[in-house]
PDB file of N, CA and C in Angstrom:
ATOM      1  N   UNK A   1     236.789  93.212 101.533  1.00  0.00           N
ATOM      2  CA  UNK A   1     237.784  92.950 100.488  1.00  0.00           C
ATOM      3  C   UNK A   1     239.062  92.356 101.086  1.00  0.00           C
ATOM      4  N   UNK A   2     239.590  91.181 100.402  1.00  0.00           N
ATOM      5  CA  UNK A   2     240.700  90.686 100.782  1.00  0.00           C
ATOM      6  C   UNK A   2     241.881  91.177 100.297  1.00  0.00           C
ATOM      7  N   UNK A   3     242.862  92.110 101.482  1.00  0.00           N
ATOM      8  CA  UNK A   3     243.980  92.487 100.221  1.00  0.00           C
ATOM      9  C   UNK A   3     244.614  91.589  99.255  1.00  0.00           C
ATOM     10  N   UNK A   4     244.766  92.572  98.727  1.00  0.00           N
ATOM     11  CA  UNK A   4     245.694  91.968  97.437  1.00  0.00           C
ATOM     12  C   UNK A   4     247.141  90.626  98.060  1.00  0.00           C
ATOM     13  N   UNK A   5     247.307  89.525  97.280  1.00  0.00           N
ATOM     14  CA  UNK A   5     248.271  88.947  97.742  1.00  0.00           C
ATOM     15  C   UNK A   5     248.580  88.541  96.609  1.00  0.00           C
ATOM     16  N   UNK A   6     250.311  88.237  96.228  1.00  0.00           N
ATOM     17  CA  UNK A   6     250.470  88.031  95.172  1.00  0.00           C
ATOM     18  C   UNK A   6     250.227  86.186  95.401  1.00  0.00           C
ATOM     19  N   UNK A   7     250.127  84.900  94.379  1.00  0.00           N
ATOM     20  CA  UNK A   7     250.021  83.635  93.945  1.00  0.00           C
ATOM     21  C   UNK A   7     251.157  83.002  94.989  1.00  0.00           C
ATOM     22  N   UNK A   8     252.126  83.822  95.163  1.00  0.00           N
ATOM     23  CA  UNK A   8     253.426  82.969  96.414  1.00  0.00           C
ATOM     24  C   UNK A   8     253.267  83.265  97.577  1.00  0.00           C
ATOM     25  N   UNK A   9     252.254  84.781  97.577  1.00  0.00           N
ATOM     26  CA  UNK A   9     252.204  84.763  99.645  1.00  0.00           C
ATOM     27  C   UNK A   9     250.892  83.993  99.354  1.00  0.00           C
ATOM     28  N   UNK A  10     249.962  83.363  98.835  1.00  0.00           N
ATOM     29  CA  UNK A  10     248.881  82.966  99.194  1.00  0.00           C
ATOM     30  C   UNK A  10     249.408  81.425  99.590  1.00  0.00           C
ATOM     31  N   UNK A  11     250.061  81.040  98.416  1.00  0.00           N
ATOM     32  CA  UNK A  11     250.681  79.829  98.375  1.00  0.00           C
ATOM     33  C   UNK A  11     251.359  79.548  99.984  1.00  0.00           C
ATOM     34  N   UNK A  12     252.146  80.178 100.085  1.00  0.00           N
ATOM     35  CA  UNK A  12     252.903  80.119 101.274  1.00  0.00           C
ATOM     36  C   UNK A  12     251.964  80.666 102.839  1.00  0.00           C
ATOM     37  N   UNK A  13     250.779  80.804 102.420  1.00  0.00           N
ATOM     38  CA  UNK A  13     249.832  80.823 103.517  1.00  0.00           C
ATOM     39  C   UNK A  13     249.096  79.849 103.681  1.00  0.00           C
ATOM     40  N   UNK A  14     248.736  79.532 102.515  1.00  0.00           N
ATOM     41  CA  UNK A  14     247.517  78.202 102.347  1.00  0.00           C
ATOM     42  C   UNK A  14     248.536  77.318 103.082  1.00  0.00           C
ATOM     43  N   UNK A  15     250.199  77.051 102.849  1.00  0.00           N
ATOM     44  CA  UNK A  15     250.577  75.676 103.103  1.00  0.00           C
ATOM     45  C   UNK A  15     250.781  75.816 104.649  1.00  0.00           C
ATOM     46  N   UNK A  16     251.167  76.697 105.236  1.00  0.00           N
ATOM     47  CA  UNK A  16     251.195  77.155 106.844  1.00  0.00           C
ATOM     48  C   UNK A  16     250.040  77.060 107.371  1.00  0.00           C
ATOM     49  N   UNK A  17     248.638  76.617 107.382  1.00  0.00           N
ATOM     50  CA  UNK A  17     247.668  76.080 107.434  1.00  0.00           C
ATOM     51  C   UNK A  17     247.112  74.662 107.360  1.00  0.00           C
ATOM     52  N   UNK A  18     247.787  74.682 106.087  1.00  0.00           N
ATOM     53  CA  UNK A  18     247.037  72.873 105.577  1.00  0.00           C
ATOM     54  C   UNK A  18     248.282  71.906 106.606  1.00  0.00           C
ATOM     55  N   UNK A  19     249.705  72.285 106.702  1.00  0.00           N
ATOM     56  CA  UNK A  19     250.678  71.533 107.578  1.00  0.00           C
ATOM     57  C   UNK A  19     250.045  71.064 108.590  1.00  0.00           C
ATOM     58  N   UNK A  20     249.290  71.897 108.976  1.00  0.00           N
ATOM     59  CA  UNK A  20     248.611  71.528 110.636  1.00  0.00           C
ATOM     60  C   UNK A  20     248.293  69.945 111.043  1.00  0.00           C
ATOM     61  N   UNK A  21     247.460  69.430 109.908  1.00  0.00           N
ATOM     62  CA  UNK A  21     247.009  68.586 110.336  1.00  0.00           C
ATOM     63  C   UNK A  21     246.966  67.932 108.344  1.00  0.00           C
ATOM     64  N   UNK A  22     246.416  66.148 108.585  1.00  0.00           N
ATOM     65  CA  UNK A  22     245.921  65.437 107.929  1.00  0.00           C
ATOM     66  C   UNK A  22     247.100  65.862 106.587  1.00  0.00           C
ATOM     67  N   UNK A  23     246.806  66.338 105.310  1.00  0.00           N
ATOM     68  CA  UNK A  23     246.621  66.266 103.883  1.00  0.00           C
ATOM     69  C   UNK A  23     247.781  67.132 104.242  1.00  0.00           C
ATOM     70  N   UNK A  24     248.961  67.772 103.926  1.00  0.00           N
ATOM     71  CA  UNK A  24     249.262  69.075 103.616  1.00  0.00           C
ATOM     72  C   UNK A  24     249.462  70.045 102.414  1.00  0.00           C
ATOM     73  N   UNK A  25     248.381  69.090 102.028  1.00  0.00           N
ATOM     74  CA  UNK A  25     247.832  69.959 100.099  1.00  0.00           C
ATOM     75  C   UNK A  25     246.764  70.462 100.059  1.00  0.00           C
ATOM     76  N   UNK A  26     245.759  69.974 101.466  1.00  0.00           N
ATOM     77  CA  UNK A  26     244.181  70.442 101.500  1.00  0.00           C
ATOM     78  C   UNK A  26     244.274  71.092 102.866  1.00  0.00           C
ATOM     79  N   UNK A  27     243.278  71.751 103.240  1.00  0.00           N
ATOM     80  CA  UNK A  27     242.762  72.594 103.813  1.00  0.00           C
ATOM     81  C   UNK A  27     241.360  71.953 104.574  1.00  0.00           C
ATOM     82  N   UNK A  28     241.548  71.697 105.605  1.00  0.00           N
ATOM     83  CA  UNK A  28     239.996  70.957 106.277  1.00  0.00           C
ATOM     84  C   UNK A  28     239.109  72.264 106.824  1.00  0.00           C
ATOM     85  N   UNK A  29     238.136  71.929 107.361  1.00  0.00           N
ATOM     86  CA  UNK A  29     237.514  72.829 108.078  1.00  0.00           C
ATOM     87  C   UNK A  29     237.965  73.490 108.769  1.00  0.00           C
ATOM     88  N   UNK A  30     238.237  73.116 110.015  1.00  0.00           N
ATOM     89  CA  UNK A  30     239.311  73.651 110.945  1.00  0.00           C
ATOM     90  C   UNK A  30     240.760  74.717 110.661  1.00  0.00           C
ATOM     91  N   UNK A  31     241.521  74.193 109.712  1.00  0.00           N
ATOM     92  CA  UNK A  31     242.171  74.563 109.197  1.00  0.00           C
ATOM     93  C   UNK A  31     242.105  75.907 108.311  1.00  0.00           C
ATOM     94  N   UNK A  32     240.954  76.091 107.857  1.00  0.00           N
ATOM     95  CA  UNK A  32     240.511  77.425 106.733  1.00  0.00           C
ATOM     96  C   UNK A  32     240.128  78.394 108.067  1.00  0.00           C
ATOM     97  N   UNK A  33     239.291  77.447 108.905  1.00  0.00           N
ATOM     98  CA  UNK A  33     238.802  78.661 109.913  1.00  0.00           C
ATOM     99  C   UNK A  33     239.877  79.559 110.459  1.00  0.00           C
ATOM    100  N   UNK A  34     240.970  78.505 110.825  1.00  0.00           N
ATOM    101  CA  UNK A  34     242.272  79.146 111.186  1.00  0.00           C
ATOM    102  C   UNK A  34     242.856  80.331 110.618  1.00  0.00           C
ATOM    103  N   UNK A  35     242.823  79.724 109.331  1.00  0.00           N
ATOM    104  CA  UNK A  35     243.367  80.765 107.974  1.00  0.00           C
ATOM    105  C   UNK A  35     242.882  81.897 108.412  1.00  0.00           C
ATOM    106  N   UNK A  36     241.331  81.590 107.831  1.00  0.00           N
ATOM    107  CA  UNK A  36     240.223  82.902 107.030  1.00  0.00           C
ATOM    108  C   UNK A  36     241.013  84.107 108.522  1.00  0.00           C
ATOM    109  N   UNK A  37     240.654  83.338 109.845  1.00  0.00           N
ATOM    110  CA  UNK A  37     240.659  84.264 110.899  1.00  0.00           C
ATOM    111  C   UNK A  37     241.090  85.204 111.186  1.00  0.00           C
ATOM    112  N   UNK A  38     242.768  84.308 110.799  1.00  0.00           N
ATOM    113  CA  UNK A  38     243.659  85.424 110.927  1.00  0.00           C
ATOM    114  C   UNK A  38     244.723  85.894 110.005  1.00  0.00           C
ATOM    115  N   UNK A  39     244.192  85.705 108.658  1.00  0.00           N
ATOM    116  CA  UNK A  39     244.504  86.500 107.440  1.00  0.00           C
ATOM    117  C   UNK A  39     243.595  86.840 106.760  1.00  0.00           C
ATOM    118  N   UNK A  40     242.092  86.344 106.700  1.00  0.00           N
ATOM    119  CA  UNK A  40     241.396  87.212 105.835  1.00  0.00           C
ATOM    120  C   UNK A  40     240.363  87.402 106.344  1.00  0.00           C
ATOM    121  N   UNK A  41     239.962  87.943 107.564  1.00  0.00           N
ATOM    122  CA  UNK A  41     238.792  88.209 108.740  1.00  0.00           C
ATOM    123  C   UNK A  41     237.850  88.835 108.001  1.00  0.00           C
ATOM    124  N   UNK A  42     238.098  89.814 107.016  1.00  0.00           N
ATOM    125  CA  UNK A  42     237.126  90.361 106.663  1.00  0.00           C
ATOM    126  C   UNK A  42     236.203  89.453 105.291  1.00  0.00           C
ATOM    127  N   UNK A  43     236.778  87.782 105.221  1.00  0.00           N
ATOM    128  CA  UNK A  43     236.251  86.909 104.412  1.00  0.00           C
ATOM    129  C   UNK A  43     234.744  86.058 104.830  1.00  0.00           C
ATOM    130  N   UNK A  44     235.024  86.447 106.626  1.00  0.00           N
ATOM    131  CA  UNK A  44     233.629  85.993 107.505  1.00  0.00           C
ATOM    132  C   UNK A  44     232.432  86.819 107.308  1.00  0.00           C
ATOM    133  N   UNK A  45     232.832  88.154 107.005  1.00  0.00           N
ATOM    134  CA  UNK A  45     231.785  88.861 106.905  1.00  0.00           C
ATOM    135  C   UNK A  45     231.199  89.188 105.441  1.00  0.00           C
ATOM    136  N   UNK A  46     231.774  88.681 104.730  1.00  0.00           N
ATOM    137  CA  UNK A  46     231.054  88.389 103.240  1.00  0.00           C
ATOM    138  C   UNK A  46     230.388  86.688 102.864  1.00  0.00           C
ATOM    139  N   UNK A  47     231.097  86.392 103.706  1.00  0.00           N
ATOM    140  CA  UNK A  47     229.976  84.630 103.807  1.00  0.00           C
ATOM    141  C   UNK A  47     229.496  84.566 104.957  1.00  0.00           C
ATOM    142  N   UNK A  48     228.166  84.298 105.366  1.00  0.00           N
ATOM    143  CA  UNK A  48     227.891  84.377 106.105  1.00  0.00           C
ATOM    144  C   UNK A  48     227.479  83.684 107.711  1.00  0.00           C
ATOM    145  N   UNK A  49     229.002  82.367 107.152  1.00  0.00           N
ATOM    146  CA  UNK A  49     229.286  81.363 108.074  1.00  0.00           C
ATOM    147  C   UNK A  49     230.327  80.627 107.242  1.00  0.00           C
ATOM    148  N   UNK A  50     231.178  80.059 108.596  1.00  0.00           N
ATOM    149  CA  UNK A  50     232.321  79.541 108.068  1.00  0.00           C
ATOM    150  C   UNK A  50     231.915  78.128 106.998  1.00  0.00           C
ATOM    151  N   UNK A  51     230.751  77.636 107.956  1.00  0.00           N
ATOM    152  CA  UNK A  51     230.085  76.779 106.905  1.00  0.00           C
ATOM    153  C   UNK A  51     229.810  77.081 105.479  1.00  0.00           C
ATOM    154  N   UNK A  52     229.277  78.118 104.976  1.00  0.00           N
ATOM    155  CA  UNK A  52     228.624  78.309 104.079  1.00  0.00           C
ATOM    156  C   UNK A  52     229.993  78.635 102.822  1.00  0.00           C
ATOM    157  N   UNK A  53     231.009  79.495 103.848  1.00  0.00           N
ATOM    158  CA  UNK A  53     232.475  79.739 103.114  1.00  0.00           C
ATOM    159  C   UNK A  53     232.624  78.377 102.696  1.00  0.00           C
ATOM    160  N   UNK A  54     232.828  77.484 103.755  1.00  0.00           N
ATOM    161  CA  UNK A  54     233.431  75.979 103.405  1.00  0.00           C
ATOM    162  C   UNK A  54     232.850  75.389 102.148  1.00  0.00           C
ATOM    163  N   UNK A  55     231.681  75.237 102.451  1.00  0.00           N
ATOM    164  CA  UNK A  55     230.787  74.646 100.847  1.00  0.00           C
ATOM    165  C   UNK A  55     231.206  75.334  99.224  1.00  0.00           C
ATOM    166  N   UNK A  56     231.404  76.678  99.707  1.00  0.00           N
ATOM    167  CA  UNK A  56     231.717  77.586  98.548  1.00  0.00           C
ATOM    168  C   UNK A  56     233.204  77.232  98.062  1.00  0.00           C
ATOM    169  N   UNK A  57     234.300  77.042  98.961  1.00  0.00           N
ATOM    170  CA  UNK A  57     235.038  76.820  98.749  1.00  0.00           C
ATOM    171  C   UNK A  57     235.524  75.317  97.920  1.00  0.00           C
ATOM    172  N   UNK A  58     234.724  74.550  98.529  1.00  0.00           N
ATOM    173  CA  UNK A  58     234.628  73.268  98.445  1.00  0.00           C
ATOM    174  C   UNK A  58     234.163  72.601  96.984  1.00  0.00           C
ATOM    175  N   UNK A  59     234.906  73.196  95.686  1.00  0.00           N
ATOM    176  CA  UNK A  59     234.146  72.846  94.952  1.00  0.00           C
ATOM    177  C   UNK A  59     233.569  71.310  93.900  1.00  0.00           C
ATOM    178  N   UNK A  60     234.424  70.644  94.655  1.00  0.00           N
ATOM    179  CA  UNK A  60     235.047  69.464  94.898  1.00  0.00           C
ATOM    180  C   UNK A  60     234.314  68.364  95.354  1.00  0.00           C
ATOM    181  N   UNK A  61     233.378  69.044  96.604  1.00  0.00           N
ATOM    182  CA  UNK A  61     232.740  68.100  97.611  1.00  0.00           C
ATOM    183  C   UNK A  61     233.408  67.347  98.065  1.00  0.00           C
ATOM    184  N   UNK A  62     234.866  67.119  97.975  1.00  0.00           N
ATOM    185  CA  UNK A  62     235.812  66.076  99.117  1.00  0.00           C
ATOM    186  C   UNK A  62     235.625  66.324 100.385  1.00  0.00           C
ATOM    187  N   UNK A  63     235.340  67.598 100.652  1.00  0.00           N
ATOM    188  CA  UNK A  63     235.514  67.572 102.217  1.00  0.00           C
ATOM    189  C   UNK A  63     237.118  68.646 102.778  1.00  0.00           C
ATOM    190  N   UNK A  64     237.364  68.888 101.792  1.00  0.00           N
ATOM    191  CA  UNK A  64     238.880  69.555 101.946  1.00  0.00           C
ATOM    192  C   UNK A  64     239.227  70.545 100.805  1.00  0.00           C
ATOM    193  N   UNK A  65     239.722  71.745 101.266  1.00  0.00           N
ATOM    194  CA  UNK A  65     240.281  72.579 100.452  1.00  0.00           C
ATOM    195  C   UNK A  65     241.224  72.593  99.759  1.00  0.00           C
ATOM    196  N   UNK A  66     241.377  72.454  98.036  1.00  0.00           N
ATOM    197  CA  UNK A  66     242.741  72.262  97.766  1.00  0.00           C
ATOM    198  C   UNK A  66     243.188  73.889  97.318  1.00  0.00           C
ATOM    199  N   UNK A  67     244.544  73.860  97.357  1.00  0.00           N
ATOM    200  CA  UNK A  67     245.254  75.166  97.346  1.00  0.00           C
ATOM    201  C   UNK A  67     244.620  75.678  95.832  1.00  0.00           C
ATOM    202  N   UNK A  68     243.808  74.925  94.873  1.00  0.00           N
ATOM    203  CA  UNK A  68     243.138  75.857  93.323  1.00  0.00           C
ATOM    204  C   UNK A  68     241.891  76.314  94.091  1.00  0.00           C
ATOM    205  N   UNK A  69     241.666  75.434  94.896  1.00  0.00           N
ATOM    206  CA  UNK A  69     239.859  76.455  94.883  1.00  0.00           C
ATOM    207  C   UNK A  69     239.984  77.616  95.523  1.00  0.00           C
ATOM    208  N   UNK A  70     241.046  77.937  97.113  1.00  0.00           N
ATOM    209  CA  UNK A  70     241.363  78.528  97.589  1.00  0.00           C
ATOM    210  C   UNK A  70     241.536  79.804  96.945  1.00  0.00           C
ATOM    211  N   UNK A  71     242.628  79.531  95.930  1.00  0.00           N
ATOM    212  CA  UNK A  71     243.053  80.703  94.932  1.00  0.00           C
ATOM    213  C   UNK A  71     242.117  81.062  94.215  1.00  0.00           C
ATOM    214  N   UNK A  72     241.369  80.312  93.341  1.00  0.00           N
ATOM    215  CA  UNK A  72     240.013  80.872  93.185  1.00  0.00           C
ATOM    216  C   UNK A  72     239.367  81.768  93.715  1.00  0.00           C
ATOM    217  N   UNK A  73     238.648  81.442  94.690  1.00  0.00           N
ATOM    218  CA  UNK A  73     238.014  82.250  95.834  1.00  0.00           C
ATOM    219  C   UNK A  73     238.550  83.559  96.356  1.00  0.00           C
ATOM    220  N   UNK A  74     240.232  83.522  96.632  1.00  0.00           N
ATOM    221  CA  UNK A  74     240.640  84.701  96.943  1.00  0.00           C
ATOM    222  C   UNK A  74     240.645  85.615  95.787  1.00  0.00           C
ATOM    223  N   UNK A  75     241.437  84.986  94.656  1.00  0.00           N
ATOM    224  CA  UNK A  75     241.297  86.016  93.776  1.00  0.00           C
ATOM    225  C   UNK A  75     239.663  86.824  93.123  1.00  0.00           C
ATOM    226  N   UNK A  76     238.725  85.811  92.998  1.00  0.00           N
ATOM    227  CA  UNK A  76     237.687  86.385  93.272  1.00  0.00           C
ATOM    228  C   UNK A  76     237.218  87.330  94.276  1.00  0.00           C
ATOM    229  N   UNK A  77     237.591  87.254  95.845  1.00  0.00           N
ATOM    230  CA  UNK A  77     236.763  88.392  96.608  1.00  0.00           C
ATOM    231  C   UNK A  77     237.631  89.301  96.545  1.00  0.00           C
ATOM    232  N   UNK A  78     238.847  89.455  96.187  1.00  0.00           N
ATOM    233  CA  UNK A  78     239.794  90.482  96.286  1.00  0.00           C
ATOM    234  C   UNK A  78     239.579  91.366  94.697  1.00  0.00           C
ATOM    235  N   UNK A  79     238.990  91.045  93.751  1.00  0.00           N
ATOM    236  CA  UNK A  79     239.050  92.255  92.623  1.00  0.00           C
ATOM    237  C   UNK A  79     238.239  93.630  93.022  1.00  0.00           C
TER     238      UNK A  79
END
C-alpha cells in the first residue's frame, strides 16, 4: 500500500522527477523508476516489474508518464 499523499505532495513529487530529464510534465522510464524507488518501494512489489508498472501506467502508449495517469494509479493502489 502506498501511503496516503494528499494531490500537492504527489504533484510536487511527480515534478521533482519528471525535471530530471526530457518533458518536465512526463515521467520516462527511468524517471518513474527513480520515483517508484524511493517514494513508493512498496509499488515494485505489487507490479511485478518496473516494466509491467510502466505499461500500466502508460495509458497513453506515448512512452511517458503524464502527472493524470500517475495520479490515477496512486490513488488507486493507495485505497
Amino acid at each position: 500500500m502506498a501511503a496516503k499523499k494528499s494531490p500537492e505532495e504527489l504533484k510536487k513529487i511527480f515534478e521533482k522527477y519528471a525535471a530530471k530529464e526530457g518533458d518536465p510534465d512526463q515521467l520516462s522510464k527511468e524517471e518513474l523508476k527513480l520515483l517508484v524507488q524511493a517514494e513508493f518501494p512498496n509499488l515494485l512489489k505489487s507490479a511485478s516489474t518496473l516494466d509491467n508498472l510502466f505499461k500500466e501506467l502508460d495509458k497513453n502508449g506515448d512512452g511517458e508518464v503524464s502527472f493524470e495517469e500517475f495520479q490515477v494509479f496512486i490513488t488507486k493502489t493507495s485505497q
